[in-house]
Protein backbone atom coordinates (compact mmCIF):
# COMPACT_ATOMS: atom_id res chain seq x y z
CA UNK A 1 0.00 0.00 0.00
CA UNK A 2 2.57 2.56 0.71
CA UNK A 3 4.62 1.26 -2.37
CA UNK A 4 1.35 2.44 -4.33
CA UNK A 5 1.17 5.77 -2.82
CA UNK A 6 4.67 6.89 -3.30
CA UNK A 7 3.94 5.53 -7.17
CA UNK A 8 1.08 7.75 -7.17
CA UNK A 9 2.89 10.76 -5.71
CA UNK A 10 5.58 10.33 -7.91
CA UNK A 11 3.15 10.41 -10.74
CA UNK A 12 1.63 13.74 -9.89
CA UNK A 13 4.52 15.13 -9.23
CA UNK A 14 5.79 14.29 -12.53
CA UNK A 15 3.03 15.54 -14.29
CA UNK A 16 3.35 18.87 -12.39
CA UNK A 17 6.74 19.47 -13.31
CA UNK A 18 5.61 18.80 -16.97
CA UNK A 19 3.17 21.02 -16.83
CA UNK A 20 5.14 23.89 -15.38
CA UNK A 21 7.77 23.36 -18.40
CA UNK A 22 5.11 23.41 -20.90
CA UNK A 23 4.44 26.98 -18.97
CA UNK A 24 7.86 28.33 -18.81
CA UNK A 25 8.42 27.43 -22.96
CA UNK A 26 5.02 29.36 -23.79
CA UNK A 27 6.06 32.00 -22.25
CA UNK A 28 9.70 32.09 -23.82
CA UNK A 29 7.82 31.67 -27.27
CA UNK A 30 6.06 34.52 -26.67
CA UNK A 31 8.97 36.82 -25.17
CA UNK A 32 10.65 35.82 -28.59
CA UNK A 33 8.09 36.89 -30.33
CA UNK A 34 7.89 40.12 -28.95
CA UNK A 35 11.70 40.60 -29.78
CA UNK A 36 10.79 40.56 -33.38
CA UNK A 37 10.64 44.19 -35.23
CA UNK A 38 6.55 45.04 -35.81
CA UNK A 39 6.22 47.90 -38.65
CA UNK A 40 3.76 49.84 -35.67
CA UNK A 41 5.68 49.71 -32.79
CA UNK A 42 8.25 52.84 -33.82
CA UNK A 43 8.18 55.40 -30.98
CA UNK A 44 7.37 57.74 -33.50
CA UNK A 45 4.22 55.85 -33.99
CA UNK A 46 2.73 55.71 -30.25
CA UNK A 47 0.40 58.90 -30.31
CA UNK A 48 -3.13 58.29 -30.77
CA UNK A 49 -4.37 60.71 -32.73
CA UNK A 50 -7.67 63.04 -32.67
CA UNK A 51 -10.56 60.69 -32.17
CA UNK A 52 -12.60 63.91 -33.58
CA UNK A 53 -11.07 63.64 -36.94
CA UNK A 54 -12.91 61.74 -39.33
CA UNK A 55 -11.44 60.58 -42.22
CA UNK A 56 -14.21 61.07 -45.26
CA UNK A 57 -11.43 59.02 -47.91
CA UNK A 58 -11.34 56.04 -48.64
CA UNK A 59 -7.49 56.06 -50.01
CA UNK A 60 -5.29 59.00 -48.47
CA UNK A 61 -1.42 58.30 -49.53
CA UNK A 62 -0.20 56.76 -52.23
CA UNK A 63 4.02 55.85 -52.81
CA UNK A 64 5.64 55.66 -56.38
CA UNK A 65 8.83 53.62 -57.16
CA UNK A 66 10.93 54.20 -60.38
CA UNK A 67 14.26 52.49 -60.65
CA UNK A 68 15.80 53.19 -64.08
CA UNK A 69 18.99 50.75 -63.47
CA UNK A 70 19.81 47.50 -65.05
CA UNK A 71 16.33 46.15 -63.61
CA UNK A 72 13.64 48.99 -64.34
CA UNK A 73 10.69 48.97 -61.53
CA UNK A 74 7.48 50.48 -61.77
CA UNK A 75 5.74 49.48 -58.28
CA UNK A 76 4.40 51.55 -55.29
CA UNK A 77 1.05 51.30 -53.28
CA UNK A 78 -1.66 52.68 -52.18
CA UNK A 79 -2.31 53.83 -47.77
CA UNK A 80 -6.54 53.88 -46.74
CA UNK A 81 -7.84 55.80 -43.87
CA UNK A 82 -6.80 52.81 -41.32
CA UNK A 83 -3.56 52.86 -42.10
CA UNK A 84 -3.51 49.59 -44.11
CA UNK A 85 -0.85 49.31 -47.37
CA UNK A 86 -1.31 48.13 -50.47
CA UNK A 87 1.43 46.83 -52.55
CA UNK A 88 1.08 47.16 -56.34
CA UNK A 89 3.42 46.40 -59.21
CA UNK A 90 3.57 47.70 -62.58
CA UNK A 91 6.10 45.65 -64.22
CA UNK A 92 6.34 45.74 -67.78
CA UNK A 93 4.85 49.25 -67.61
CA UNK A 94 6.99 52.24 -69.64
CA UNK A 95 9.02 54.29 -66.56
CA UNK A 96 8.21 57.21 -68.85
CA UNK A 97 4.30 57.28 -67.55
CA UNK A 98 3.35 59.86 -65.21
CA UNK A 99 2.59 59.10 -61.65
CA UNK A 100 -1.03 60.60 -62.73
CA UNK A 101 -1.16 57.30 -64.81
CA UNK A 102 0.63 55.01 -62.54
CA UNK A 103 -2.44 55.97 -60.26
CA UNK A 104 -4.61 55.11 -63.11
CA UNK A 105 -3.42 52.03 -63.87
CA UNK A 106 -2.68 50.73 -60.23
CA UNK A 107 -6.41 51.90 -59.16
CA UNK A 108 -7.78 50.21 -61.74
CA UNK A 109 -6.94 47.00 -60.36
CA UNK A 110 -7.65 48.33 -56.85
CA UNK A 111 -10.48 45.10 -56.08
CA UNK A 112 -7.43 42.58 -56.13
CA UNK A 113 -4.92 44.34 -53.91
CA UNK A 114 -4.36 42.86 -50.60
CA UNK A 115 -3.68 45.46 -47.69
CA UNK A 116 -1.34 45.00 -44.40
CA UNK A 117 -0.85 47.04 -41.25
CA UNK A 118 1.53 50.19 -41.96
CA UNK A 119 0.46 52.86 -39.71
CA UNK A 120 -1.53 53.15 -36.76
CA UNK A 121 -5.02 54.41 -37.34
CA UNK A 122 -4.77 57.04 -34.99
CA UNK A 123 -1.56 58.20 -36.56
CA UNK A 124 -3.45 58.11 -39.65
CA UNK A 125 -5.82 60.66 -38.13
CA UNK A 126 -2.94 62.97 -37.46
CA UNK A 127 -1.51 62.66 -41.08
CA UNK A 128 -5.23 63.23 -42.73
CA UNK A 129 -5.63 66.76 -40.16
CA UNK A 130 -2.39 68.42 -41.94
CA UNK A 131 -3.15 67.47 -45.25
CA UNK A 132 -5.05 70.83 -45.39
CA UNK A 133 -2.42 72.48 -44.04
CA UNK A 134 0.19 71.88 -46.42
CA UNK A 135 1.49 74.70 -48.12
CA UNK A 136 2.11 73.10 -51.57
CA UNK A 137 3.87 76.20 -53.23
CA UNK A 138 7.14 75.28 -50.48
CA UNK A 139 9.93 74.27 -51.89
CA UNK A 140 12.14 70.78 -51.49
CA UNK A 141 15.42 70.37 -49.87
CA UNK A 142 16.92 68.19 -52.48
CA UNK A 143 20.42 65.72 -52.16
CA UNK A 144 20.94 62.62 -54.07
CA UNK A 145 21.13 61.52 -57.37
CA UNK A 146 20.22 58.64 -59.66
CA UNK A 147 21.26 55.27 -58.56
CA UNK A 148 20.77 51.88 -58.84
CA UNK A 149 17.99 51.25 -55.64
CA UNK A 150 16.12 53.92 -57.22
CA UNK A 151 13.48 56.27 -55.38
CA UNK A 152 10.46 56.20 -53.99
CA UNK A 153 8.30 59.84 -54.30
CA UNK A 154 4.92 60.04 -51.34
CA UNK A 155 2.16 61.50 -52.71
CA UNK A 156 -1.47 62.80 -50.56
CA UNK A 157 -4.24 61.90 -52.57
CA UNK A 158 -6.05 65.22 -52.38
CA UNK A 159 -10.23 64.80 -53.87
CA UNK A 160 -12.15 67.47 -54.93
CA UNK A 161 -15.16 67.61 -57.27
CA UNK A 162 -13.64 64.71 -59.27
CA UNK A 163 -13.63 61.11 -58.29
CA UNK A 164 -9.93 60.63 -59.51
CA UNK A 165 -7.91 63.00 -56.73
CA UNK A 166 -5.27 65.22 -57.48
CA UNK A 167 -1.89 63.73 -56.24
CA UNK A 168 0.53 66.37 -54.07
CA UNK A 169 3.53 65.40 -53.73
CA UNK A 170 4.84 65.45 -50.07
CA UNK A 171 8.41 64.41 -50.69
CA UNK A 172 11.04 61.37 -51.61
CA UNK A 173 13.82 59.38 -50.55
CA UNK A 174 15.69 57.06 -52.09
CA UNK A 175 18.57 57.86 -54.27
CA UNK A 176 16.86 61.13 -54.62
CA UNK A 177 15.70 62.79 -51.77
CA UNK A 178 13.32 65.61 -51.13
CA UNK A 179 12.57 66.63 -47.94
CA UNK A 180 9.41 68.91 -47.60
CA UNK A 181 10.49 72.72 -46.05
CA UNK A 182 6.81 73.03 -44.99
CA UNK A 183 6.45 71.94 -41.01
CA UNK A 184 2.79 69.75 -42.15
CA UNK A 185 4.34 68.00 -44.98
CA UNK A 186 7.60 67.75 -43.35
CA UNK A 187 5.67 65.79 -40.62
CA UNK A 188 3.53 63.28 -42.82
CA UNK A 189 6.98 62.59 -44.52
CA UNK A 190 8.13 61.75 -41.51
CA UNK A 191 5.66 59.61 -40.53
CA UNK A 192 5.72 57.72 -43.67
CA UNK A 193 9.32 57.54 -43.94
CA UNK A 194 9.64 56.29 -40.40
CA UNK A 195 6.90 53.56 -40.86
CA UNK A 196 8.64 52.41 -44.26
CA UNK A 197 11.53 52.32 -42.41
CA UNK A 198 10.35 49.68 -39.77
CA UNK A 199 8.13 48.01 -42.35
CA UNK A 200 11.70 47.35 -44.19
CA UNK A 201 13.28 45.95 -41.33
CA UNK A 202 10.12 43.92 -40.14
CA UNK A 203 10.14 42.22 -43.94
CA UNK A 204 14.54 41.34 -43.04
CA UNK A 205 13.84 39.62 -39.66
């Protein structure tokens, strides 16, 4: 009888310890996971925005890539009013188009886009409140020059009377840089810069 019940307390206790381990290795997972870079988790991305702001657009920002190297590239993509990306690619597609017609062509295949987190909804609250504020006759502060990684040039997608919007262009960087001189632009490009930036990195871990 007591030969039984030291077999039985041996038992439990093994199964305890198991079950603690299991434990400990769930929560190393997750403090792994938590390690890895997340595209909205730059300081820069932490306010929360005006909850009073609404957003009346369904697309706000759109980014144009041109690389004229050895491999030309015709790609960008397009930011809605929750902050969510879409990638698109133009390959194939003359580098000589404007980016009036890159918008063209990449909106016309809007409906088969798929969309990721890029910035934080309540960021994207913040960016949509100084669109109106942007002086757009300021000039660029301009460095760079053509390369082979190309540029990338942001653009707000500013809608009038007209369903197709008028694009502004809020800066670049890239091989070519332009960095807005006026403070509202200067601070969506640095919102979008800073969220490519850690989107970048998230896509190398």
């Amino acid at each position: 009888m007591n030969k039984m019940k030291v077999l039985l307390f041996s038992t439990v206790g093994i199964l305890i310890a198991a079950v603690v381990v299991v434990i400990l290795l769930n929560v190393a997972r997750s403090d792994i996971r938590t390690q890895v870079p997340n595209p909205q988790s730059s300081s820069a991305f932490e306010q929360s925005g005006n909850p009073e702001v609404e957003i009346k657009d369904q697309l706000v920002l759109m980014e144009v890539f041109r690389n004229g190297g050895k491999i030309h590239d015709l790609k960008g993509a397009f930011v809605d009013k929750d902050g969510k990306r879409y990638p698109f690619d133009l390959a194939g597609t003359s580098l000589s188009i404007s980016d009036d017609e890159v918008y063209a062509k990449a909106y016309a295949g809007f409906a088969k886009l798929e969309g990721s987190d890029f910035i934080l909804p309540g960021n994207m609250k913040l960016i949509y409140s100084q669109l109106s504020q942007v002086n757009e006759k300021a000039a660029f502060n301009t460095a760079g020059e053509e390369g082979r990684n190309g540029s990338t040039t942001v653009y707000a997608l500013i809608y009038q009377d007209s369903e197709t919007p008028r694009l502004m262009k809020i800066g670049t960087f890239g091989d070519q840089v332009e960095i807005p001189t006026d403070s509202s632009a200067e601070s969506i490009y640095s919102f979008y810069t800073k969220a490519y930036s850690a989107l970048s990195e998230y896509k190398e871990s």
